[in-house]
N, C-alpha and C. Protein backbone atom coordinates (compact mmCIF):
# COMPACT_ATOMS: atom_id res chain seq x y z
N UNK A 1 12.82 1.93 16.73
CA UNK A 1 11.68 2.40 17.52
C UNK A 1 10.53 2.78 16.58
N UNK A 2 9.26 2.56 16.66
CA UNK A 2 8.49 2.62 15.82
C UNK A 2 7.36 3.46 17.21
N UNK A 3 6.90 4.96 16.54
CA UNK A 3 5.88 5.87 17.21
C UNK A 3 4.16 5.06 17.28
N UNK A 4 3.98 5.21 18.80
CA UNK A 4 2.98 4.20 19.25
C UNK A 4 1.96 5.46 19.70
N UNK A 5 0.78 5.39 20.43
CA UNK A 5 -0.25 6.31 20.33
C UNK A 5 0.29 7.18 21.48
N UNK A 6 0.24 8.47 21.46
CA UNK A 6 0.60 9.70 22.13
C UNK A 6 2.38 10.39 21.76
N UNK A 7 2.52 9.55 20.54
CA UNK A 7 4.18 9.67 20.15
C UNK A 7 4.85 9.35 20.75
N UNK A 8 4.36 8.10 21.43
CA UNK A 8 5.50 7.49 22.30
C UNK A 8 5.98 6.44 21.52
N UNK A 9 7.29 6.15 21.75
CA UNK A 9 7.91 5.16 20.95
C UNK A 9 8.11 3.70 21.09
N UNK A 10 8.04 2.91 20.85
CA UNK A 10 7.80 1.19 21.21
C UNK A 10 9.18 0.74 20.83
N UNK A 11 10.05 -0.07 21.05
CA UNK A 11 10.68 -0.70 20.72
C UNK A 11 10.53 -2.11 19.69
N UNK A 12 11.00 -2.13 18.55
CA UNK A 12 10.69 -3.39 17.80
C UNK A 12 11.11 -4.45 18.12
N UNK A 13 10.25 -5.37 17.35
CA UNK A 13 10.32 -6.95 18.38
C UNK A 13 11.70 -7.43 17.94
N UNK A 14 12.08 -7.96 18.78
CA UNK A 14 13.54 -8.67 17.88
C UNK A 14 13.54 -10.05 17.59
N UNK A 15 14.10 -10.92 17.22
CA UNK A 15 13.90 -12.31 16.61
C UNK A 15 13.30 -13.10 17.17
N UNK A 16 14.31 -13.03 18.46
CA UNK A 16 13.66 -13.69 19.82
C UNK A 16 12.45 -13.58 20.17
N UNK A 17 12.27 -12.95 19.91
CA UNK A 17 10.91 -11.85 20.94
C UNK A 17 9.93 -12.93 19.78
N UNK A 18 10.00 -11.97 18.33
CA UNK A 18 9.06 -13.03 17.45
C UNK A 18 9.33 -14.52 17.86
N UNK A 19 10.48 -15.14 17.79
CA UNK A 19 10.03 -16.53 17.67
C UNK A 19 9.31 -16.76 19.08
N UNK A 20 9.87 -16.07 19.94
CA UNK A 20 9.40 -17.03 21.54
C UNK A 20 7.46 -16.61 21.52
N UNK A 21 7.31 -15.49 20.90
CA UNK A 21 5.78 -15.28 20.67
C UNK A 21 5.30 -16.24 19.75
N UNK A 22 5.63 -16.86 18.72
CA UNK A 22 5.26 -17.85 17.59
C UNK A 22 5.19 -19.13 18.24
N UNK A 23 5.92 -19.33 19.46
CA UNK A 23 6.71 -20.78 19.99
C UNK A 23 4.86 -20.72 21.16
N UNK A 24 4.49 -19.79 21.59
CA UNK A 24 3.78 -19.48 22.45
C UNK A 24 2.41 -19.40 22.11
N UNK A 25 2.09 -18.80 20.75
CA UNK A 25 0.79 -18.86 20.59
C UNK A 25 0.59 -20.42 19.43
N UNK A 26 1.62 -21.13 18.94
CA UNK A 26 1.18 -21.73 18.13
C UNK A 26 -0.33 -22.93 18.57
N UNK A 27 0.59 -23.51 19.62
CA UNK A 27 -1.17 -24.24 19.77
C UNK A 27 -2.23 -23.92 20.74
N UNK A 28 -2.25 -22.59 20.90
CA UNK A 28 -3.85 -21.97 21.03
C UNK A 28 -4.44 -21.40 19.40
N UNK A 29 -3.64 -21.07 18.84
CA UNK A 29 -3.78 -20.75 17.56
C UNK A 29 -4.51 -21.86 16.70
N UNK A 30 -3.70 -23.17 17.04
CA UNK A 30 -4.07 -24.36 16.00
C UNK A 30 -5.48 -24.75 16.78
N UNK A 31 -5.39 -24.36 18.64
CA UNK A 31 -7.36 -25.57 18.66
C UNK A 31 -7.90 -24.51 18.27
N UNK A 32 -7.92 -22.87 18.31
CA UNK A 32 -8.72 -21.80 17.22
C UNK A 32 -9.32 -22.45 16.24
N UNK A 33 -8.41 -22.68 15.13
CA UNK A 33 -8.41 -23.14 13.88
C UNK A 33 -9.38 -24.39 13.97
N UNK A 34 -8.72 -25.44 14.46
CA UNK A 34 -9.64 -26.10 14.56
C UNK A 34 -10.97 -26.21 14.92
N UNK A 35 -11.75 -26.04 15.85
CA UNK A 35 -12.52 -25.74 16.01
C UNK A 35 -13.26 -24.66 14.78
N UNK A 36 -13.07 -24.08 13.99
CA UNK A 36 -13.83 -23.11 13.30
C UNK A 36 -13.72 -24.38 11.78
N UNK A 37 -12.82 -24.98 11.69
CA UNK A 37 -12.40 -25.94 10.58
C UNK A 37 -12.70 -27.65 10.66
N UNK A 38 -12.61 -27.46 11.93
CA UNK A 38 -12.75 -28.93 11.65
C UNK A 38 -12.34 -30.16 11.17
N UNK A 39 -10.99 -30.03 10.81
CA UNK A 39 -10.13 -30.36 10.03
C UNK A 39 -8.45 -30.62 10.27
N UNK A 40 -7.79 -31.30 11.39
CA UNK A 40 -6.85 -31.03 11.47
C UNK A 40 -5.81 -30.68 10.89
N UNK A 41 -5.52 -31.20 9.55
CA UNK A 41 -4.57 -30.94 8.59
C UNK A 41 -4.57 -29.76 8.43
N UNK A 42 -5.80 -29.82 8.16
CA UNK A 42 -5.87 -27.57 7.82
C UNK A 42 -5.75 -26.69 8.50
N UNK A 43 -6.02 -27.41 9.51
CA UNK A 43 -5.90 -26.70 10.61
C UNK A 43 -4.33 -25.95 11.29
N UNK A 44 -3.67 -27.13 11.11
CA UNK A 44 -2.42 -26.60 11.26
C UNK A 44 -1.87 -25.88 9.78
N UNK A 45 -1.97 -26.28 8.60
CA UNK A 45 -1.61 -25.47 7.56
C UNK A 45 -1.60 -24.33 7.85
N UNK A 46 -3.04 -24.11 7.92
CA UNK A 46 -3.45 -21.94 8.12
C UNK A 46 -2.76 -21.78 8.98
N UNK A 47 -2.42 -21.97 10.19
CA UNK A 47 -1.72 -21.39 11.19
C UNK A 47 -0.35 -21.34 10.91
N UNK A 48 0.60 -22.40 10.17
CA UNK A 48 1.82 -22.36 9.88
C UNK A 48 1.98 -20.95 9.03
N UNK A 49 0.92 -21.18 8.25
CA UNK A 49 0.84 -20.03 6.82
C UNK A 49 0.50 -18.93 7.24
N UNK A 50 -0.15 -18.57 8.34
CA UNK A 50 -0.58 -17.39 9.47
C UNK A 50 1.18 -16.70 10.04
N UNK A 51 1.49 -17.73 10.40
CA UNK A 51 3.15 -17.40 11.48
C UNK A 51 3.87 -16.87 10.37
N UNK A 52 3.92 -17.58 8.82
CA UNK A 52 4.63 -17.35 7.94
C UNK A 52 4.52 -15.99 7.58
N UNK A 53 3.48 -15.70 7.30
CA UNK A 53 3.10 -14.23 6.89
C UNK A 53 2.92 -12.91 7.84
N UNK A 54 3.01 -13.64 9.51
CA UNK A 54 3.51 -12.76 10.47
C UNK A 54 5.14 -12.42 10.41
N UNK A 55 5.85 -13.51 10.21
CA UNK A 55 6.86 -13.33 10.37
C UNK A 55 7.92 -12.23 8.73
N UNK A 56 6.89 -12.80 8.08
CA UNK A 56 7.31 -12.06 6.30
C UNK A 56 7.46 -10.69 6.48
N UNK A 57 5.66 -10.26 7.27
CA UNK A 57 5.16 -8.96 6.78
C UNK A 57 5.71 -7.79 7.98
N UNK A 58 5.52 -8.55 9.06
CA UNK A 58 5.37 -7.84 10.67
C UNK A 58 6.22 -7.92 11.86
N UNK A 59 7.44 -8.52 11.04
CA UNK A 59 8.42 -8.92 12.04
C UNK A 59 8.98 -7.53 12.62
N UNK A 60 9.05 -6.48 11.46
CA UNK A 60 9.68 -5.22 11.89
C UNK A 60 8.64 -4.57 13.09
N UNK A 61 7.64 -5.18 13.41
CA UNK A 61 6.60 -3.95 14.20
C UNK A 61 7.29 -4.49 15.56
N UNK A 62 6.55 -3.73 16.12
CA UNK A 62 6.48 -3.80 17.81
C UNK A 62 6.42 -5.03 18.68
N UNK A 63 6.79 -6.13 19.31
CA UNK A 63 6.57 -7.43 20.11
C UNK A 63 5.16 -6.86 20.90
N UNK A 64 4.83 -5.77 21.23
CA UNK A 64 3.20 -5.47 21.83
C UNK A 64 2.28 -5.55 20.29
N UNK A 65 2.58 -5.44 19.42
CA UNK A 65 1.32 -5.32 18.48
C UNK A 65 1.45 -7.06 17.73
N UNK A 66 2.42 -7.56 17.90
CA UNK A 66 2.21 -8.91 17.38
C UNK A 66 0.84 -9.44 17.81
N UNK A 67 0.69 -9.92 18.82
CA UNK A 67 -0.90 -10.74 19.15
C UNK A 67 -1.87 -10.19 18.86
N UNK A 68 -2.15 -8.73 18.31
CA UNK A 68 -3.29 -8.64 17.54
C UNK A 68 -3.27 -8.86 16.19
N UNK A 69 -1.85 -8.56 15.84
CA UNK A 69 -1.56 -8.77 14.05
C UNK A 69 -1.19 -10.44 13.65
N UNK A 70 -1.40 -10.85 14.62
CA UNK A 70 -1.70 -12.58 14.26
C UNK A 70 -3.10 -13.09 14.29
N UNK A 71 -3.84 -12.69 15.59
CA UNK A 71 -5.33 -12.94 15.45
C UNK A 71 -5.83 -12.53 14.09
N UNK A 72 -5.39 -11.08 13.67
CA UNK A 72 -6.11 -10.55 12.22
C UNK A 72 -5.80 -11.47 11.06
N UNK A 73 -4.52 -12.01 11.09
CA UNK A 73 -3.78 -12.48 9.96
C UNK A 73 -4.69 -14.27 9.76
N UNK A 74 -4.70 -14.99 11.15
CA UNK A 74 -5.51 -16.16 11.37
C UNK A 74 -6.95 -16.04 10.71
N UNK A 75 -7.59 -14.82 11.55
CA UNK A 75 -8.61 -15.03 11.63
C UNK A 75 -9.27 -14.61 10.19
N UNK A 76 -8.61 -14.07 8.96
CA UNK A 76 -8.86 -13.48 7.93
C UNK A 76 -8.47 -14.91 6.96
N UNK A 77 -7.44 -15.73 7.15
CA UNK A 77 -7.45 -17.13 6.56
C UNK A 77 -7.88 -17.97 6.86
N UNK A 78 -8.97 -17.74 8.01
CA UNK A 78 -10.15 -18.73 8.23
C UNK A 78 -11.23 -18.77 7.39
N UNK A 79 -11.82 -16.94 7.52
CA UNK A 79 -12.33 -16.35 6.44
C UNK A 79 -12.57 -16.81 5.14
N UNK A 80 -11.46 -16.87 4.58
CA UNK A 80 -10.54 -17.15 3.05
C UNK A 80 -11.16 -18.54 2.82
N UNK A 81 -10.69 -19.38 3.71
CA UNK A 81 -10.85 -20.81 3.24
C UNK A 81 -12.41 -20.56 3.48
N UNK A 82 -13.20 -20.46 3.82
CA UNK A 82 -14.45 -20.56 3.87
C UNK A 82 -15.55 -20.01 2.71
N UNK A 83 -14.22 -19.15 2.35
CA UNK A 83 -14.81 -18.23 0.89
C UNK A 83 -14.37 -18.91 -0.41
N UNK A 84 -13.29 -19.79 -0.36
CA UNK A 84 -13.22 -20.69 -1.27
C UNK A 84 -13.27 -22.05 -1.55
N UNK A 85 -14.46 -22.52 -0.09
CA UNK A 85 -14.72 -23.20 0.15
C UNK A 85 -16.32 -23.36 -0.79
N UNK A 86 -16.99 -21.86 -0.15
CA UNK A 86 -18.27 -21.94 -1.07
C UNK A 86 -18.04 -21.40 -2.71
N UNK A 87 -17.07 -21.40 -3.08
CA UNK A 87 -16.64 -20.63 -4.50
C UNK A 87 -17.05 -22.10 -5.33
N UNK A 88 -15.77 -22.83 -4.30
CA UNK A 88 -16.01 -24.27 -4.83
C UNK A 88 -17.33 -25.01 -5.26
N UNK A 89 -18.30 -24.97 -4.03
CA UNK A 89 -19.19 -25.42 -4.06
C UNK A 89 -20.33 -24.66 -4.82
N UNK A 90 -20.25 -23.74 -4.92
CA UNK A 90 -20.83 -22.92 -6.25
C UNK A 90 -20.96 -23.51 -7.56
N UNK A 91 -19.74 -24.06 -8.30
CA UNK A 91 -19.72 -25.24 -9.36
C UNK A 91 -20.15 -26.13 -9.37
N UNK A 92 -20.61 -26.87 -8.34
CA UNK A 92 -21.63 -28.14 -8.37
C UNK A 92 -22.90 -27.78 -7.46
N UNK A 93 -23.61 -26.97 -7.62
CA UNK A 93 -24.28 -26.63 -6.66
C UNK A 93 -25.97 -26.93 -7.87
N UNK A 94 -26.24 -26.91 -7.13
CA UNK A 94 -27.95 -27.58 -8.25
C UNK A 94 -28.69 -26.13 -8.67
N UNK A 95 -29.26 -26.16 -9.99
CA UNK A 95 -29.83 -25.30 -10.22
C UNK A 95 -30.54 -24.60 -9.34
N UNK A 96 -31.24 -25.19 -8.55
CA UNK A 96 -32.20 -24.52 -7.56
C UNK A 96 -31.14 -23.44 -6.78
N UNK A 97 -29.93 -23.72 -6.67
CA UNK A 97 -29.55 -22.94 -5.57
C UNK A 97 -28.44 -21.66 -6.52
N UNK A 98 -28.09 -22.21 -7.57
CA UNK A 98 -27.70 -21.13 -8.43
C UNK A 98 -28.44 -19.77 -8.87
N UNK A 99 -29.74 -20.11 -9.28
CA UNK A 99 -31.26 -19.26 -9.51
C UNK A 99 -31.89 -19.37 -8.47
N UNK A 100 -31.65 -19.42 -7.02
CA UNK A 100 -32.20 -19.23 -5.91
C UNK A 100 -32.63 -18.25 -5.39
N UNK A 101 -33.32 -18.29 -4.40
CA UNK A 101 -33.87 -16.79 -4.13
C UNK A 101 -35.37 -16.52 -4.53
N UNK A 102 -35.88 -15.54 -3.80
CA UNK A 102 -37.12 -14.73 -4.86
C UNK A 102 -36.86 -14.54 -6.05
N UNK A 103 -37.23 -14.60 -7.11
CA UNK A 103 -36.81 -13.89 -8.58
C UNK A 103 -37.29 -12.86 -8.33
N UNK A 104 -38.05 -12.04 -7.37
CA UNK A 104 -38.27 -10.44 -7.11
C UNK A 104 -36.92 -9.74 -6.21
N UNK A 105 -36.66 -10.74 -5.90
CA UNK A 105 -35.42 -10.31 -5.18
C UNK A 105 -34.09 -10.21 -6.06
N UNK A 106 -33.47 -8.35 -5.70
CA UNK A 106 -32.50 -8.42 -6.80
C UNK A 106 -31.16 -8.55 -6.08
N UNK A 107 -31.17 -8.26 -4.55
CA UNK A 107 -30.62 -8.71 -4.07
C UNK A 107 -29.88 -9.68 -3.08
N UNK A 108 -30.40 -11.10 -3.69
CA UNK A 108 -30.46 -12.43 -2.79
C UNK A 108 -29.08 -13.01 -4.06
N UNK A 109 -27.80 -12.87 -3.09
CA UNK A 109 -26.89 -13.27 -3.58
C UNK A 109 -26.22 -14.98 -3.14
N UNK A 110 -26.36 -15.71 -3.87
CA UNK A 110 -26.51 -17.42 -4.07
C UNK A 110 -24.61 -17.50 -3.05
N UNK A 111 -24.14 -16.81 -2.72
CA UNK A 111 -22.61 -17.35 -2.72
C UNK A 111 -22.65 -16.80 -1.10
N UNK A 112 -23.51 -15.93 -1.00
CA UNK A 112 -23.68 -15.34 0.61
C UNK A 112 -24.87 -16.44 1.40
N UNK A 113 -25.47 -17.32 0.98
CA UNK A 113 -26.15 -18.54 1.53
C UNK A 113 -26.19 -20.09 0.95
N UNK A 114 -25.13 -19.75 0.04
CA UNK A 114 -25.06 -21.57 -0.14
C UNK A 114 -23.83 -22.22 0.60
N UNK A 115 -24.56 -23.35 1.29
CA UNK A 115 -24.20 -24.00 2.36
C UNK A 115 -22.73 -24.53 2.01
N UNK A 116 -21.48 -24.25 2.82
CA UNK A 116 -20.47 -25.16 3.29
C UNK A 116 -20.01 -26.12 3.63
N UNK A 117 -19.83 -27.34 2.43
CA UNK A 117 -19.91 -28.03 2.93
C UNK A 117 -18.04 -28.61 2.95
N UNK A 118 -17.55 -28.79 4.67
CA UNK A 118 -16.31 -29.27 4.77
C UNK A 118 -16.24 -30.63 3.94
N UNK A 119 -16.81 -31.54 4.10
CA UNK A 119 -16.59 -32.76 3.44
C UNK A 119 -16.80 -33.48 2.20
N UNK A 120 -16.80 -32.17 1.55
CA UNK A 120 -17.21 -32.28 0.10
C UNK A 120 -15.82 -32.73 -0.73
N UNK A 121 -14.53 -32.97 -0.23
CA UNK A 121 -13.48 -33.63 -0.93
C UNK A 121 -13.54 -35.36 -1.62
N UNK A 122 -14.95 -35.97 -1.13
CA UNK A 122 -15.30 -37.24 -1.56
C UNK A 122 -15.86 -36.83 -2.88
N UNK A 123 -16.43 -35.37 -3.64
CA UNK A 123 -17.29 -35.12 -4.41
C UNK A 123 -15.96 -34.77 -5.38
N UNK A 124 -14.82 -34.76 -4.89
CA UNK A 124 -13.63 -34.27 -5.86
C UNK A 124 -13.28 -35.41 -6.60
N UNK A 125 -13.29 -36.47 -5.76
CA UNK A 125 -12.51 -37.57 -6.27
C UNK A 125 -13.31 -38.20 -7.32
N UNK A 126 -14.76 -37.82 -7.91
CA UNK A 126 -15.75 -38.18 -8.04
C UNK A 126 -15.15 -37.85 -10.00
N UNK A 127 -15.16 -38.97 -10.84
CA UNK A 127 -14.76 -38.51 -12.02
C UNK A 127 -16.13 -37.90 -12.65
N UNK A 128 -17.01 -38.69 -12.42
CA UNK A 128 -18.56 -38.33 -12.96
C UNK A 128 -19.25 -37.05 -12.65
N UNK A 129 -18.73 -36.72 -11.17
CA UNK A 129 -18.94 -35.33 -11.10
C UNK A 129 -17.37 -34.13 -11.38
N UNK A 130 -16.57 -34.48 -11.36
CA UNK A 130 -15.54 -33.84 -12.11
C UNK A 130 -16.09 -33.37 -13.54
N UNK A 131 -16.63 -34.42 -14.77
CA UNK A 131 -16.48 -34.38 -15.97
C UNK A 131 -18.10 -33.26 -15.77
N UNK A 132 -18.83 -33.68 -15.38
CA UNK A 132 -20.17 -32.61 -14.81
C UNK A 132 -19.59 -31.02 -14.93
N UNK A 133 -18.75 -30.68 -13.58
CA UNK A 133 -18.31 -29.36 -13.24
C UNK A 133 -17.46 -28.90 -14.51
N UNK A 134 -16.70 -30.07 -15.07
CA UNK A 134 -16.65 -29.23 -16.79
C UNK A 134 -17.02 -29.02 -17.39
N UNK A 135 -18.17 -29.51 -17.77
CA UNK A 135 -19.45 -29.06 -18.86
C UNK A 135 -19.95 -28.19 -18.15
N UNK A 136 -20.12 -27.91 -17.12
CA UNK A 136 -21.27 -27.26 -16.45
C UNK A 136 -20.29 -25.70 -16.67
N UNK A 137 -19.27 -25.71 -16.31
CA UNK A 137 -18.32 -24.53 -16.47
C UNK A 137 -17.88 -23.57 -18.12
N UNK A 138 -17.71 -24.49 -18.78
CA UNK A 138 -18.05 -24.85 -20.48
C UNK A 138 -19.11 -23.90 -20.99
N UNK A 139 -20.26 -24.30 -20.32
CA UNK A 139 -21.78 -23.57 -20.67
C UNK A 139 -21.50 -22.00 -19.71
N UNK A 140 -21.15 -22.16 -18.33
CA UNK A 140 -21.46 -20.86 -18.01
C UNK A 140 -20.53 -19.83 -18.62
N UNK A 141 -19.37 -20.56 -19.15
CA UNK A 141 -18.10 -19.37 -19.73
C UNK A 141 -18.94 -18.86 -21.10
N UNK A 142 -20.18 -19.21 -22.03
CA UNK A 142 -20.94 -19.16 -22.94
C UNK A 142 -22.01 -18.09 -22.48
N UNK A 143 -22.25 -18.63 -21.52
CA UNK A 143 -23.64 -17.74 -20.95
C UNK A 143 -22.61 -16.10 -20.21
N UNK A 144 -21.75 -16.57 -19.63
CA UNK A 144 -21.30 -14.96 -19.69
C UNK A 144 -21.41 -14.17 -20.66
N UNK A 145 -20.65 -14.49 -21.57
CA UNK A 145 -20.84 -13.79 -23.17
C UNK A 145 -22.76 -13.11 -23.59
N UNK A 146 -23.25 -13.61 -22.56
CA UNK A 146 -24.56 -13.02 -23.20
C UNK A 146 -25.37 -11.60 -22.01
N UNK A 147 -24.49 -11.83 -20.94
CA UNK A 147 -25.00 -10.84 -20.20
C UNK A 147 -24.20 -9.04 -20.22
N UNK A 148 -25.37 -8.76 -19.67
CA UNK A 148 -24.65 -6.98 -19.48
C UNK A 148 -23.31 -6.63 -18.91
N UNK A 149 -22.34 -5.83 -19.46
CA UNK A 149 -21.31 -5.34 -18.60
C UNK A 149 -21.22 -6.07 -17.02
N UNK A 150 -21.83 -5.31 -16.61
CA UNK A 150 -21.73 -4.80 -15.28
C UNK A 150 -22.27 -6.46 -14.52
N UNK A 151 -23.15 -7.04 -15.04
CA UNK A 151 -23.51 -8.26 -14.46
C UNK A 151 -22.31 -9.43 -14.78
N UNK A 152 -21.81 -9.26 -16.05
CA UNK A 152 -20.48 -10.07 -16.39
C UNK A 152 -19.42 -10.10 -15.35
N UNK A 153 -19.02 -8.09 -14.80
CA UNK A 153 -17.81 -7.95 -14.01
C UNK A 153 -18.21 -8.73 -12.56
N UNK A 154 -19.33 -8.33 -12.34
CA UNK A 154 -19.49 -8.62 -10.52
C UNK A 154 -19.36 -10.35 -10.42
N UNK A 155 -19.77 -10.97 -11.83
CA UNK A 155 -20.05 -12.25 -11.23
C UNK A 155 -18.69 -13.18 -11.50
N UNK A 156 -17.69 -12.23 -12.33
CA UNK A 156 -16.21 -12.52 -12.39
C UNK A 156 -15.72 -12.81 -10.82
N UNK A 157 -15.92 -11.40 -10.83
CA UNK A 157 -14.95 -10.88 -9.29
C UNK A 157 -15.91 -11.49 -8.20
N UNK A 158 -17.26 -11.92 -8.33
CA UNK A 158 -17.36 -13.04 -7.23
C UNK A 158 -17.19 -14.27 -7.34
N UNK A 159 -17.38 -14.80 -8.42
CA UNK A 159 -17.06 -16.66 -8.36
C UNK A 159 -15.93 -16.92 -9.30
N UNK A 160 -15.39 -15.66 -9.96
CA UNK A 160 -14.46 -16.24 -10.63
C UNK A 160 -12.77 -16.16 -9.43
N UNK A 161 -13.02 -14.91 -9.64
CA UNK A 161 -11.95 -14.06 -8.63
C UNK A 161 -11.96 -14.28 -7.26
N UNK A 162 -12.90 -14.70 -6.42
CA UNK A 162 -13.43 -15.52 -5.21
C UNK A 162 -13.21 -14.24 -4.35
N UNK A 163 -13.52 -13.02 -4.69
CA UNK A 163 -13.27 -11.71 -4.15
C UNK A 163 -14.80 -11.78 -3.26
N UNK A 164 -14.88 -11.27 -1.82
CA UNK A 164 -15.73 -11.12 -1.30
C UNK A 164 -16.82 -9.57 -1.86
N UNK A 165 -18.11 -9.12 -1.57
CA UNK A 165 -18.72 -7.96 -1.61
C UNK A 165 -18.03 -6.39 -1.90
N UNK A 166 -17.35 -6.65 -0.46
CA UNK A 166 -16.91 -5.44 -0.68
C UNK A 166 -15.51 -5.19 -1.12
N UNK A 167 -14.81 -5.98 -1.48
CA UNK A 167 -13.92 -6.03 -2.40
C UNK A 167 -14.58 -5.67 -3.79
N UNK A 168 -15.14 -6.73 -4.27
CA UNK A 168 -16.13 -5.92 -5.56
C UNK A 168 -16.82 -4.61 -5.63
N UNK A 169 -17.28 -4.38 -4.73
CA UNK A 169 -17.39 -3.09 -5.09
C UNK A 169 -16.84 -2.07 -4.87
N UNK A 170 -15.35 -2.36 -4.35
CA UNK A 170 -14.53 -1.13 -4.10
C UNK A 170 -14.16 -1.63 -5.68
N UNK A 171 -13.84 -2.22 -6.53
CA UNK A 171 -13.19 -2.36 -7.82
C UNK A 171 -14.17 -1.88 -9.06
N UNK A 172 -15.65 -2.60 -8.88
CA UNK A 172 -16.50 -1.90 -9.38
C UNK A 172 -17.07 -0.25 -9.42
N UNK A 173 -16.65 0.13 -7.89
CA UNK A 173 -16.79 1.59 -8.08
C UNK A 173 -18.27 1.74 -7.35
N UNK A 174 -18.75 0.89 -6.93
CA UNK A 174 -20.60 0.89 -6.86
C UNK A 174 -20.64 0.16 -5.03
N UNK A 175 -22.02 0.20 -5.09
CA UNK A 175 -22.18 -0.22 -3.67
C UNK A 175 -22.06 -1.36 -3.63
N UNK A 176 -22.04 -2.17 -1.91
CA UNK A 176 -22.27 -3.54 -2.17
C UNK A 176 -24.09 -4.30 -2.75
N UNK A 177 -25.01 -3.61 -2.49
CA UNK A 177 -25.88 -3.30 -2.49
C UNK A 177 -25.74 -3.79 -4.41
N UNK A 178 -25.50 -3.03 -4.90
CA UNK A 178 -25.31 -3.07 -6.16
C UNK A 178 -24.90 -4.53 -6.81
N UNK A 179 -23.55 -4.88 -6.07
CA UNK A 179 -23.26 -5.68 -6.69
C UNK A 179 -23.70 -6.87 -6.34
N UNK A 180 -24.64 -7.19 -4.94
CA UNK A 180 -25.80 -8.37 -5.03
C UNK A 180 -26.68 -8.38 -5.88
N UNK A 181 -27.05 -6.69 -6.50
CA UNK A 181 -28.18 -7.16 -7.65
C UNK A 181 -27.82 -7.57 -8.68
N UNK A 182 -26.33 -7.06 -9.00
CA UNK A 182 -25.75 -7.67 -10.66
C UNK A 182 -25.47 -8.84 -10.08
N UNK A 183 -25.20 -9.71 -9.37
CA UNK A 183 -24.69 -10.88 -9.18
C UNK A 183 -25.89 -12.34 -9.31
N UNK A 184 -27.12 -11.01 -8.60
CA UNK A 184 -28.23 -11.80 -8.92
C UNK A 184 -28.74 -12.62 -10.08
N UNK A 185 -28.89 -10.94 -10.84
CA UNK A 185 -29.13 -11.37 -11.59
C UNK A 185 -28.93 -12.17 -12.82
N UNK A 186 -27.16 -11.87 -12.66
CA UNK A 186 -26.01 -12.54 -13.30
C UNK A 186 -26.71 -14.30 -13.31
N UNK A 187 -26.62 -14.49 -12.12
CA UNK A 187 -26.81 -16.36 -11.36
C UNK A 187 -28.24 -16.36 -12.11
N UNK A 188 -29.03 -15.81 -11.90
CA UNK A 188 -30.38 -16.25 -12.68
C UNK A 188 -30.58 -16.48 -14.10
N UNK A 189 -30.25 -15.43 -14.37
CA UNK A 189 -29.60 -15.58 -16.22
C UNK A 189 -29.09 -16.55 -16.76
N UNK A 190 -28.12 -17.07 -16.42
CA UNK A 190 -27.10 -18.13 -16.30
C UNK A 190 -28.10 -19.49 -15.99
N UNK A 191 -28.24 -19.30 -14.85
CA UNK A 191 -29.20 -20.75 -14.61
C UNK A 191 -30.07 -20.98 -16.00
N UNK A 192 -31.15 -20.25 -16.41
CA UNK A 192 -31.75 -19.85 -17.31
C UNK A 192 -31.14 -20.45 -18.29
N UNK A 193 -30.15 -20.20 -18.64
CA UNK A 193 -29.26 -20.65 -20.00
C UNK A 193 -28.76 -21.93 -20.16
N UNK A 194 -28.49 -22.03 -19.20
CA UNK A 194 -28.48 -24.09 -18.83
C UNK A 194 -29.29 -24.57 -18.49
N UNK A 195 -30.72 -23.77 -18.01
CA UNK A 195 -31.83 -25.01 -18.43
C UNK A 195 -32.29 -24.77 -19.49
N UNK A 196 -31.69 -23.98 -20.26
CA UNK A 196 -32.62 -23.96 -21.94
C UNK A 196 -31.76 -25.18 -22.65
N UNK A 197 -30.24 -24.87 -22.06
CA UNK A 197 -29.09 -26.67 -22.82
C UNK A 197 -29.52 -27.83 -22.14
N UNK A 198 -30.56 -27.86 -21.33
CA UNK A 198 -30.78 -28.96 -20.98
C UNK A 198 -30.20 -29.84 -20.00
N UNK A 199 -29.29 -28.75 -19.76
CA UNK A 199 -27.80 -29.54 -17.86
C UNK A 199 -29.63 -28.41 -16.81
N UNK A 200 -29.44 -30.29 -16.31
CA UNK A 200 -30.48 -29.71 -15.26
C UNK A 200 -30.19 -30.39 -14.40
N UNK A 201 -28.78 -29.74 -13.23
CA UNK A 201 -28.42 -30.60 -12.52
C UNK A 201 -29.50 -30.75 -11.54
């Protein structure tokens, strides 16, 4: 029995209970997915990997709190892929949009508006732009080495670590606020430094 709001007690779900709920939401779950993805393959992945980690983390709770602790669990690895979707696309992304922004602006962060693109797996297969995103990566692991503390950590823990805002700045200790301006200025710097090497994608 697990204490539910007013100390009343719930009974935990039992196997059954989980699977026949897993058996039940799986394909409203998957056209979810889809639809936000676009993608069938992936579509069903996240959701398998959704059930998986319902069933890992949350099997012991309540059969009433399952359908919200699956929506959270889905809807946070929709999230995810979308965040390392633009992480990705961050590495080949053209100077303009790396040093983007106002340069008065300290907080116009390049990873919170550069565009998503799902069908960018033709740009993987791509050796010419493969051997690109290594040089290009090469130089920025160089150009870190030249910035401040604090602009080094944030722009780790955002494009390295693929950690969202406020994850960074609960680790940094600082606002989110903060860590769009080190991130800023991090990306501008950086750009800066590869157009002085002459990669002008």
């Amino acid at each position: 029995m697990r204490p539910g709001p007013n100390n009343r007690r719930y009974p935990l779900a039992t196997y059954k209970e989980l699977s026949d709920f897993l058996a039940e939401v799986e394909r409203r779950a998957y056209k979810q997915a889809l639809f936000a993805l676009r993608d069938g393959h992936l579509a069903l992945d996240i959701v398998q990997e959704s059930m998986l980690k319902l069933s890992e983390k949350y099997a012991a709770r309540p059969a009433t709190e399952l359908p919200m602790l699956f929506q959270r669990i889905l809807q946070n690895s929709i999230r995810d892929h979308y965040r390392r979707q633009k992480v990705r696309a961050f590495w080949v992304s053209p100077l303009s949009a790396l040093g983007g922004g106002d340069a008065e602006s300290e907080d116009h962060d390049p990873l919170e508006t550069l565009r998503t693109d799902t069908d960018s797996k033709a740009e993987d297969g791509d050796p010419a732009r493969a051997l690109q995103r290594t040089q290009v990566i090469a130089l920025i692991e160089k150009a870190l080495g030249t910035l401040p503390p604090r602009q080094r950590q944030a722009f780790l823990l955002r494009y390295w670590e693929e950690m969202d805002v406020a994850e960074a700045a609960a680790i940094m200790g600082c606002s989110e606020g903060s860590v769009k301006t080190h991130c800023s200025r991090a990306t501008h710097a950086i750009a800066a430094y590869l157009k002085q090497k002459g990669f002008d994608l």
